[in-house]
C-alpha atoms as a PDB file:
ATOM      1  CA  UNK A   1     -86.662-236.554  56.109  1.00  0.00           C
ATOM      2  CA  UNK A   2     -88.111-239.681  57.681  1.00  0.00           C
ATOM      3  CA  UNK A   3     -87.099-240.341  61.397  1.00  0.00           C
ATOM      4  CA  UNK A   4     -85.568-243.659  62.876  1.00  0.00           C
ATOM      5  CA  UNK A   5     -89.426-244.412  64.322  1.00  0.00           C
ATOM      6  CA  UNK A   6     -90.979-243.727  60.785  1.00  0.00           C
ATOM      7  CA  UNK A   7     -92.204-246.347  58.754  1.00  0.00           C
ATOM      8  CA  UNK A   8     -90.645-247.914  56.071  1.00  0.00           C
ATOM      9  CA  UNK A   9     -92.251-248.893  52.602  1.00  0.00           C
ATOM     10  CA  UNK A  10     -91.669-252.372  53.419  1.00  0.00           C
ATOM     11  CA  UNK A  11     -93.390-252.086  57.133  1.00  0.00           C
ATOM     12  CA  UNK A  12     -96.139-249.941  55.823  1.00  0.00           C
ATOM     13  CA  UNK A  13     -96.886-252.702  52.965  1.00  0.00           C
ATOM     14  CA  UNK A  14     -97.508-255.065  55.859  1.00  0.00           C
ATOM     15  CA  UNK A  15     -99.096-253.224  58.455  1.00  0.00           C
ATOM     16  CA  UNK A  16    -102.047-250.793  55.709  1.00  0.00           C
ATOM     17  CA  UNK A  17    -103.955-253.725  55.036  1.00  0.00           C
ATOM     18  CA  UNK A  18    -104.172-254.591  58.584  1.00  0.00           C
ATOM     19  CA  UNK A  19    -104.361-251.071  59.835  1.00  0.00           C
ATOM     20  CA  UNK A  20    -107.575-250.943  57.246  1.00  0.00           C
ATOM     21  CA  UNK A  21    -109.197-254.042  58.759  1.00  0.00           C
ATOM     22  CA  UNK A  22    -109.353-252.693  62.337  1.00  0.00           C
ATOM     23  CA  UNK A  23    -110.090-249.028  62.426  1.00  0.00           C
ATOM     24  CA  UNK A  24    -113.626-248.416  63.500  1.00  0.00           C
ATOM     25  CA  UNK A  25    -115.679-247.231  60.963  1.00  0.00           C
ATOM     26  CA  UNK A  26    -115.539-243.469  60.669  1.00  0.00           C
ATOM     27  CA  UNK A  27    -118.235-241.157  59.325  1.00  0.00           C
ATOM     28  CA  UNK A  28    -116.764-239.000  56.311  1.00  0.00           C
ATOM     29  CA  UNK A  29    -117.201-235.422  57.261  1.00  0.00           C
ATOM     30  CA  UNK A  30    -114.278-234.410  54.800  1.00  0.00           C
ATOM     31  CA  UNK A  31    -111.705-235.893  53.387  1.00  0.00           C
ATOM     32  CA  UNK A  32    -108.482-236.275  55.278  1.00  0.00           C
ATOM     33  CA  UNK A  33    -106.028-233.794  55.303  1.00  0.00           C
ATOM     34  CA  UNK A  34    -103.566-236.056  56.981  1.00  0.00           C
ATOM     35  CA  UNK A  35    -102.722-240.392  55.656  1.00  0.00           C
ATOM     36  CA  UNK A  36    -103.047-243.336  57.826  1.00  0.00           C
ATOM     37  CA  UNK A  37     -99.339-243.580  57.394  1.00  0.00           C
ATOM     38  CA  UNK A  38     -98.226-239.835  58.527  1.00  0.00           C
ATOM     39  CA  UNK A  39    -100.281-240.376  61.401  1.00  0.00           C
ATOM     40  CA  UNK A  40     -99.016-243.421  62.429  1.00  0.00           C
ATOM     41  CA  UNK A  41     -95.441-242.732  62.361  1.00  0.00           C
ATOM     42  CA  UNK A  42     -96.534-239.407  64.191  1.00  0.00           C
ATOM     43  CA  UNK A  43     -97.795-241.564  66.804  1.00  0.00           C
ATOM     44  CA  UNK A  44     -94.157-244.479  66.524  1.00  0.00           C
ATOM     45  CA  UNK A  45     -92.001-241.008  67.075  1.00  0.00           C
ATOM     46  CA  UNK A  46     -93.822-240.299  70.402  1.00  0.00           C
ATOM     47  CA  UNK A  47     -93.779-243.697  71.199  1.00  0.00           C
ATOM     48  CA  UNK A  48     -90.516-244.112  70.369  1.00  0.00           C
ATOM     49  CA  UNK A  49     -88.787-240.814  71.915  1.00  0.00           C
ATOM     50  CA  UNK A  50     -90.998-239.704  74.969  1.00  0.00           C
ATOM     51  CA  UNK A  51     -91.659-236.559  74.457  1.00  0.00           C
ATOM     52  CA  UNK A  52     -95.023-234.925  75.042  1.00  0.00           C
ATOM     53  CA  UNK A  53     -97.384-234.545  72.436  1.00  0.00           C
ATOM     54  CA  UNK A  54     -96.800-230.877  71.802  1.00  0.00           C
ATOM     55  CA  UNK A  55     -93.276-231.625  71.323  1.00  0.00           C
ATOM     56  CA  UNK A  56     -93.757-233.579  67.542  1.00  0.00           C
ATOM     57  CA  UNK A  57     -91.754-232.148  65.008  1.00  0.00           C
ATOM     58  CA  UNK A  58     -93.719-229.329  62.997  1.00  0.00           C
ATOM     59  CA  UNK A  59     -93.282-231.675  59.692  1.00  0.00           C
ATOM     60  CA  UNK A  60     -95.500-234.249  60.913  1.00  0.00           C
ATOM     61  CA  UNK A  61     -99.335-234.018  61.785  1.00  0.00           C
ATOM     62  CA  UNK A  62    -100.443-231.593  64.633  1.00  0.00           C
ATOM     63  CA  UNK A  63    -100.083-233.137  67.730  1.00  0.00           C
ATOM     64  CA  UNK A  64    -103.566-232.750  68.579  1.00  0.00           C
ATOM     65  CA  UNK A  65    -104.720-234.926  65.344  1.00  0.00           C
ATOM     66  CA  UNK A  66    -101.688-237.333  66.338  1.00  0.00           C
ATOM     67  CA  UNK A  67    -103.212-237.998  69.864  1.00  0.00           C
ATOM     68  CA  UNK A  68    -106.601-238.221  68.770  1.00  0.00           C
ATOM     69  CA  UNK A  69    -106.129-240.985  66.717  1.00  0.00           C
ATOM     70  CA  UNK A  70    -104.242-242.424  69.091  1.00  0.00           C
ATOM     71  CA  UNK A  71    -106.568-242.023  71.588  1.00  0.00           C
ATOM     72  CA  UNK A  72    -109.345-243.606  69.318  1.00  0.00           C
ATOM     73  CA  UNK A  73    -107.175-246.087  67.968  1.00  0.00           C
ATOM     74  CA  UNK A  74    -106.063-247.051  71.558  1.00  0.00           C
ATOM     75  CA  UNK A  75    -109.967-247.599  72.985  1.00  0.00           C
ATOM     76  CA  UNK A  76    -111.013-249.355  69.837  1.00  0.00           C
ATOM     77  CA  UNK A  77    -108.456-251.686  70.648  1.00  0.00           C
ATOM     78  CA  UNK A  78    -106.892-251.053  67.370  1.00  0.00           C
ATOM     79  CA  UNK A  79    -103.045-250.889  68.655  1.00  0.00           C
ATOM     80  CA  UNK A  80    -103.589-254.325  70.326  1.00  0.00           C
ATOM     81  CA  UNK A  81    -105.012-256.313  67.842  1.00  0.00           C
ATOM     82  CA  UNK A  82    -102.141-255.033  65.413  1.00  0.00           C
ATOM     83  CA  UNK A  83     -99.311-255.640  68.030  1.00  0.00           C
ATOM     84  CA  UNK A  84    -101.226-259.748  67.927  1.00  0.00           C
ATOM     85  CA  UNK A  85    -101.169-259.977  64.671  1.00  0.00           C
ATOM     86  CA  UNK A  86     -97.624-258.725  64.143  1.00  0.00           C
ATOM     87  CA  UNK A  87     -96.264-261.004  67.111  1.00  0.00           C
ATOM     88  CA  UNK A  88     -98.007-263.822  65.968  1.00  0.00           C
ATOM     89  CA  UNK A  89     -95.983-263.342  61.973  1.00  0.00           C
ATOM     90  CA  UNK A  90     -93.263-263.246  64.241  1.00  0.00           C
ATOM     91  CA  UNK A  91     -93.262-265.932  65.887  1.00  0.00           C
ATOM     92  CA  UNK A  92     -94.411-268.038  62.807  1.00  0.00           C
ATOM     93  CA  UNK A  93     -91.424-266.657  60.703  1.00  0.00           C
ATOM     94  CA  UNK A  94     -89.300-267.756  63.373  1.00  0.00           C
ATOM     95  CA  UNK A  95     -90.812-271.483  63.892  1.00  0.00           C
ATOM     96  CA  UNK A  96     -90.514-271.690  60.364  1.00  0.00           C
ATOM     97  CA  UNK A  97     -86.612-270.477  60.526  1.00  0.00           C
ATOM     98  CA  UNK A  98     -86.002-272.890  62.981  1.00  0.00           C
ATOM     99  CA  UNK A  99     -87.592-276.299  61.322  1.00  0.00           C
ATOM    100  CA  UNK A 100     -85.416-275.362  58.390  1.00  0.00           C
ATOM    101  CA  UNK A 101     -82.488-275.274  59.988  1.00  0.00           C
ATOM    102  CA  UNK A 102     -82.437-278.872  61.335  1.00  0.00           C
END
């Protein structure tokens, strides 16, 4: 059951290609146990509710792999240039809203 910080299919449609173009490039040891995706919302629901990393719900990734990525994600300056890009389609969506209303 997906949780109010999860991701829809619409929102994931927008943010995997970008998500894609800004991780670091990452040595293949083995393949992935866990998706982009699952590990991203694991990482909104923290975000989102405050609780300690421990504290994710058991049907998401382990909180260690959560924070990790999040960790790596964070100094990589992943988050940021995803939070630009989505304010910036924002704020272009809304210009665009506005012109066509006059």
């Amino acid at each position: 059951m997906p949780y109010s910080s999860s991701l829809s299919d619409q929102e994931w449609e927008i943010l995997e290609p970008l998500l894609l173009e800004f991780l670091p490039p990452k040595k293949r040891t083995r393949p992935p146990e866990w998706t982009k995706r699952e590990i991203l919302d694991g990482i909104l629901y923290q975000l989102k509710n405050g609780c300690n990393w421990e504290d994710l719900p058991k049907d998401l990734p382990p909180y260690s792999t959560v924070y990790w990525h999040y960790k790596q994600w964070r100094e990589a300056g992943v988050i940021e240039k995803l939070m630009n890009i989505l304010h910036g389609q924002v704020r272009e969506q809304v210009k665009k809203n506005r012109s066509g209303q006059r």
